[in-house]
Protein backbone atom coordinates (compact mmCIF):
# COMPACT_ATOMS: atom_id res chain seq x y z
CA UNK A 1 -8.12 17.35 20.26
CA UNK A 2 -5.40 15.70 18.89
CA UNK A 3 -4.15 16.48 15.01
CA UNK A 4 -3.59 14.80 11.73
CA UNK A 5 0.25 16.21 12.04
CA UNK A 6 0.39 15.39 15.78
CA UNK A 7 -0.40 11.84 15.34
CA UNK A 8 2.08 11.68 12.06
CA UNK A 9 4.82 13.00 14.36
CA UNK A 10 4.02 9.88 16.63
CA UNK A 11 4.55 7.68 14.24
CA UNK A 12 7.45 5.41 13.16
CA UNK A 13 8.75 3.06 11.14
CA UNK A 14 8.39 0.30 14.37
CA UNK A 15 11.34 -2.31 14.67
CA UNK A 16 9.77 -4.38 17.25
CA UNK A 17 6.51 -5.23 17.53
CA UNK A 18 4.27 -6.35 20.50
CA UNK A 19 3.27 -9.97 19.21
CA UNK A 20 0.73 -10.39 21.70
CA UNK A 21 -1.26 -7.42 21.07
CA UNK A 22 -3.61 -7.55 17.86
CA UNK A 23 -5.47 -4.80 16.16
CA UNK A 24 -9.20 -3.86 16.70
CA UNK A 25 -11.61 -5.19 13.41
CA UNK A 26 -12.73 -1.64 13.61
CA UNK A 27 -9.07 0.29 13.44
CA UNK A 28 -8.29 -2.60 10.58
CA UNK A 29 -10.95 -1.79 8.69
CA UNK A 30 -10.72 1.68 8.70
CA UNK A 31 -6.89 1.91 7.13
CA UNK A 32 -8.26 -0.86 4.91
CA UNK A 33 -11.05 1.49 3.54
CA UNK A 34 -8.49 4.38 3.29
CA UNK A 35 -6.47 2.30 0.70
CA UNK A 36 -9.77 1.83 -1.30
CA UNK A 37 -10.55 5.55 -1.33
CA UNK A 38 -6.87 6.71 -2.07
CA UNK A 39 -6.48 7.90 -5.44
CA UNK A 40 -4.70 6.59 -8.23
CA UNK A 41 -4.17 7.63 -12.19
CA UNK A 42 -7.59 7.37 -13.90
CA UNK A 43 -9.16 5.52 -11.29
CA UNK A 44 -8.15 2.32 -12.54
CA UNK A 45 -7.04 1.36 -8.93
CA UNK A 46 -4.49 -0.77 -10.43
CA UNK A 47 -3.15 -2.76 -7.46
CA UNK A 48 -4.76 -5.11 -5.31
CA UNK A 49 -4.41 -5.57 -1.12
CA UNK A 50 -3.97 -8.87 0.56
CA UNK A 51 -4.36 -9.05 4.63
CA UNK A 52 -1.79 -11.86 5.71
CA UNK A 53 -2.06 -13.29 9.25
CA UNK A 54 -1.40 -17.13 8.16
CA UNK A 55 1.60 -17.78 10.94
CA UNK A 56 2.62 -20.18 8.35
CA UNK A 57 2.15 -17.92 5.36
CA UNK A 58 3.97 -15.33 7.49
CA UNK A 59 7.49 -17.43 8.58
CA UNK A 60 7.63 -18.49 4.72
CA UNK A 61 7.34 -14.82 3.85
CA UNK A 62 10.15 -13.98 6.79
CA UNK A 63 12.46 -16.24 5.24
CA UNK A 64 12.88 -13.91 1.90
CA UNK A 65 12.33 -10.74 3.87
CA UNK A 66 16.11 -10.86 5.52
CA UNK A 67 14.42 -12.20 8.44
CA UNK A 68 13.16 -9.05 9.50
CA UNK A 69 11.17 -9.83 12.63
CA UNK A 70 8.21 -7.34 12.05
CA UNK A 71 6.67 -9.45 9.36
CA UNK A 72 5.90 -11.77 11.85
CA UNK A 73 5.39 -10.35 14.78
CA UNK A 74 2.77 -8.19 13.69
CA UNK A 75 -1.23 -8.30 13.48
CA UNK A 76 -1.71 -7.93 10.13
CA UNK A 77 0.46 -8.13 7.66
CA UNK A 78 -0.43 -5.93 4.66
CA UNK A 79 0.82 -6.77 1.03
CA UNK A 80 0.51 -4.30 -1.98
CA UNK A 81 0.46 -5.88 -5.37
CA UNK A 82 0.33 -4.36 -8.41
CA UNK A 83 -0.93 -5.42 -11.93
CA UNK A 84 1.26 -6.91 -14.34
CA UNK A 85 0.13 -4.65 -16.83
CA UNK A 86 -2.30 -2.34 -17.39
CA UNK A 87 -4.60 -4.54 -19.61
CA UNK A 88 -7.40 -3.65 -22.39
CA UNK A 89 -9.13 -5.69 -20.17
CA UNK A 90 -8.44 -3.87 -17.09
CA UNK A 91 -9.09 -0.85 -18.61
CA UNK A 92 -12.51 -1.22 -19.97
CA UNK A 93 -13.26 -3.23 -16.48
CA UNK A 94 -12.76 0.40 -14.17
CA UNK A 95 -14.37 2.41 -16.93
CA UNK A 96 -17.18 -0.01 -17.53
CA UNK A 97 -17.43 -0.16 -13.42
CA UNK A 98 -17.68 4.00 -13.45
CA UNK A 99 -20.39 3.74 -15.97
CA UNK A 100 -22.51 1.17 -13.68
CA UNK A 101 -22.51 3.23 -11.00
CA UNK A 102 -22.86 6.70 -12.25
CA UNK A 103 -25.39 5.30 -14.09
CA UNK A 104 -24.72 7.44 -17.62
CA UNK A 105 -22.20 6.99 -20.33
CA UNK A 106 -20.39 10.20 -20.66
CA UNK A 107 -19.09 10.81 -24.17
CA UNK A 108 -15.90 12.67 -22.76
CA UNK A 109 -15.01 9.60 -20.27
CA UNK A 110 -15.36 7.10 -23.31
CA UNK A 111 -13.72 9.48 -25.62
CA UNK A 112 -10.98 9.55 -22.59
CA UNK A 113 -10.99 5.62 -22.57
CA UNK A 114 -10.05 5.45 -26.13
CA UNK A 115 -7.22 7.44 -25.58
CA UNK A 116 -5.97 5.39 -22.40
CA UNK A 117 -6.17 2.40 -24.13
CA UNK A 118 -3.61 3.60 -26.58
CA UNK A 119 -1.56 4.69 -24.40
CA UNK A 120 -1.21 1.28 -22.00
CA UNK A 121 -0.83 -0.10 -25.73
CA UNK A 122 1.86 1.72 -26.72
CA UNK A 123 3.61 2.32 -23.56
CA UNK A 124 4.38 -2.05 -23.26
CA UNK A 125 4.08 -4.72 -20.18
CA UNK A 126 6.93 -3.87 -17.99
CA UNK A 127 5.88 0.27 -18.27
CA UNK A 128 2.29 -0.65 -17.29
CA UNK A 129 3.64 -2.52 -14.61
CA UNK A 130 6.20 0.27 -13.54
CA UNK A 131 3.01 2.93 -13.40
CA UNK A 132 0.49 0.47 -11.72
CA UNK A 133 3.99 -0.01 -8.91
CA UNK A 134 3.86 3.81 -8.36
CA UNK A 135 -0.07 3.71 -7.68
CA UNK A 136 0.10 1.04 -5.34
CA UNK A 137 2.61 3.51 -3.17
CA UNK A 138 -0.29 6.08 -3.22
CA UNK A 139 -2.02 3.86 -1.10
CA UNK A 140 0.86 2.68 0.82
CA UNK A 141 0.77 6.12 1.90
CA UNK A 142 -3.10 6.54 2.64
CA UNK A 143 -2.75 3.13 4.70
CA UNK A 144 0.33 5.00 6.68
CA UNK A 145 -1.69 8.16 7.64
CA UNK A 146 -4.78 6.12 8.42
CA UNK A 147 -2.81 3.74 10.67
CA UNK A 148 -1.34 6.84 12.37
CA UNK A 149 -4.65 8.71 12.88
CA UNK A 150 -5.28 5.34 14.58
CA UNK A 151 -2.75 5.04 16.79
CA UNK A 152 -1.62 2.10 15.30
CA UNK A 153 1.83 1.22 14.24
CA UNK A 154 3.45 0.44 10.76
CA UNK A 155 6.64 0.06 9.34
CA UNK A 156 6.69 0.32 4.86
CA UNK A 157 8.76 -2.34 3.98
CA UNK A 158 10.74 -2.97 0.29
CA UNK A 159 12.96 -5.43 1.73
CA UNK A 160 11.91 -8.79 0.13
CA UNK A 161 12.37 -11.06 -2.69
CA UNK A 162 9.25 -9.92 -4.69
CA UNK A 163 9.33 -12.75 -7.06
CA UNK A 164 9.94 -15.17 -3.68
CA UNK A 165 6.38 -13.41 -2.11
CA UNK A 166 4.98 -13.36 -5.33
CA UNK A 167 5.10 -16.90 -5.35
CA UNK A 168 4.07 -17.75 -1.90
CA UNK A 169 1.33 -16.00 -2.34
CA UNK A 170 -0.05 -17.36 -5.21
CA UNK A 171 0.54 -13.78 -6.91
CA UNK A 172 1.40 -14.48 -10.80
CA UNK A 173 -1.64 -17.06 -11.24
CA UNK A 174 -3.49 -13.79 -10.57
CA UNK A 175 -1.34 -11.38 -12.70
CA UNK A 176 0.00 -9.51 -9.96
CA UNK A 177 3.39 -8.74 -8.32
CA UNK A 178 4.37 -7.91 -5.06
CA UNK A 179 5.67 -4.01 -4.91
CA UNK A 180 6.01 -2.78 -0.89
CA UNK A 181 4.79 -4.41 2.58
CA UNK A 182 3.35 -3.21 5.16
CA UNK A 183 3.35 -4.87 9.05
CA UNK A 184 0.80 -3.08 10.71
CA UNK A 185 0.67 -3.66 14.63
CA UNK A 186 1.46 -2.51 18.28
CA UNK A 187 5.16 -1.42 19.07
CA UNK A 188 6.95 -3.19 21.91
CA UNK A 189 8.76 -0.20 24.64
CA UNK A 190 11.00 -2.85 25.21
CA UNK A 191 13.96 -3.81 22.82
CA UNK A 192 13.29 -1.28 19.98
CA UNK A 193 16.06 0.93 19.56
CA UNK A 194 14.19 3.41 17.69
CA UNK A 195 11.38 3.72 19.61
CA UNK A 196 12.50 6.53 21.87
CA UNK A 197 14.36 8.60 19.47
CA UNK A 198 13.49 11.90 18.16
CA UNK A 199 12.20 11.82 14.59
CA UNK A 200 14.12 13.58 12.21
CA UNK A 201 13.08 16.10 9.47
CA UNK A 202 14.40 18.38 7.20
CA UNK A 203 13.02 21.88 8.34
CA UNK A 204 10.57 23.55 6.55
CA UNK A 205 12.79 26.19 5.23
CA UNK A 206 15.01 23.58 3.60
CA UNK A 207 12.07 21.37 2.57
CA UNK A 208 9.51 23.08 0.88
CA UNK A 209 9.96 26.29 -1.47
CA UNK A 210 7.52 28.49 -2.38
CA UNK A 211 7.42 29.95 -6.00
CA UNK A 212 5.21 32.65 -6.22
């Protein structure tokens, strides 16, 4: 049976994708429902995912993405925006949402609301914004392992114009901003120079130290 680590090792970030090849409902779904279960700071889930396969959409979004090829030559193309800001709002919106479903008020988790609410207060706009950008990543990374476990391909991509996307998309009416993309698709063994080269790690001994 084949690993977690064996299909991460597969993976990488793909240059050239096969345009004519799409990727299963089922598979898309999946890595979809991995970025809803990923974790993020307090649960607020502060980010939300938008599935792009408008050709249109796409070559507008190519245009302030230094033409890179892969955003439209993909299947899907997967956008991670964050909140603005970490609103009162917000806030009270993912805690009230807990409370529905648990179905009991906790007087820790409200005391615990009160706090956070102070904190997004104090902290300002552009902070909120900065620590909702750093959640979004979290499931950046849960869509990157749950594309690999698929066998599908994906390349994280930061090179854009986020106010240029943000804008295309429609993204500030909604009080969000673009943060990192993410082309998921098939690669093409043709005309990718990465595709056949080994992937390249630190080793373990000058990765990871122990402290004991």
């Amino acid at each position: 049976m084949t690993t977690l680590n064996e299909r991460l090792e597969w993976r990488y970030a793909t240059k050239k994708f096969d345009a004519s090849k799409t990727v299963e409902t089922e598979k898309l779904e999946r890595i979809l429902e991995a970025v809803r279960l990923a974790p993020t700071s307090s649960g607020l889930q502060p980010f939300e995912l938008f599935v792009v396969t408008n050709p249109d959409i796409r070559a507008k979004i190519r245009t302030v993405s230094w033409d890179q090829a892969q955003v439209t030559d993909c299947s899907h193309l997967l956008v991670f925006a964050a909140w603005d800001d970490i609103t009162p709002e917000r806030v009270n919106m993912m805690f009230d949402l807990t409370n529905d479903i648990r179905g009991f008020k906790n007087e820790g988790w409200e005391n615990y609301r009160q706090m956070l609410l102070g904190i997004v207060a104090e902290r300002g706009t552009e902070a909120n914004y900065q620590a909702a950008a750093r959640q979004a990543y979290i499931g950046l990374g849960a869509a990157l392992i749950a594309a690999a476990f698929e066998e599908v391909d994906a390349t994280p991509m930061e090179g854009f114009d986020p106010a240029a996307v943000d804008e295309i998309l429609g993204l500030k009416e909604k009080n969000l901003r673009s943060v990192v993309m993410l082309p998921l698709g098939y690669r093409a063994h043709e005309g990718d120079w990465l595709v056949n080269l080994k992937k390249v790690r630190r080793s373990r001994e000058n990765f990871v130290t122990e402290i004991k």
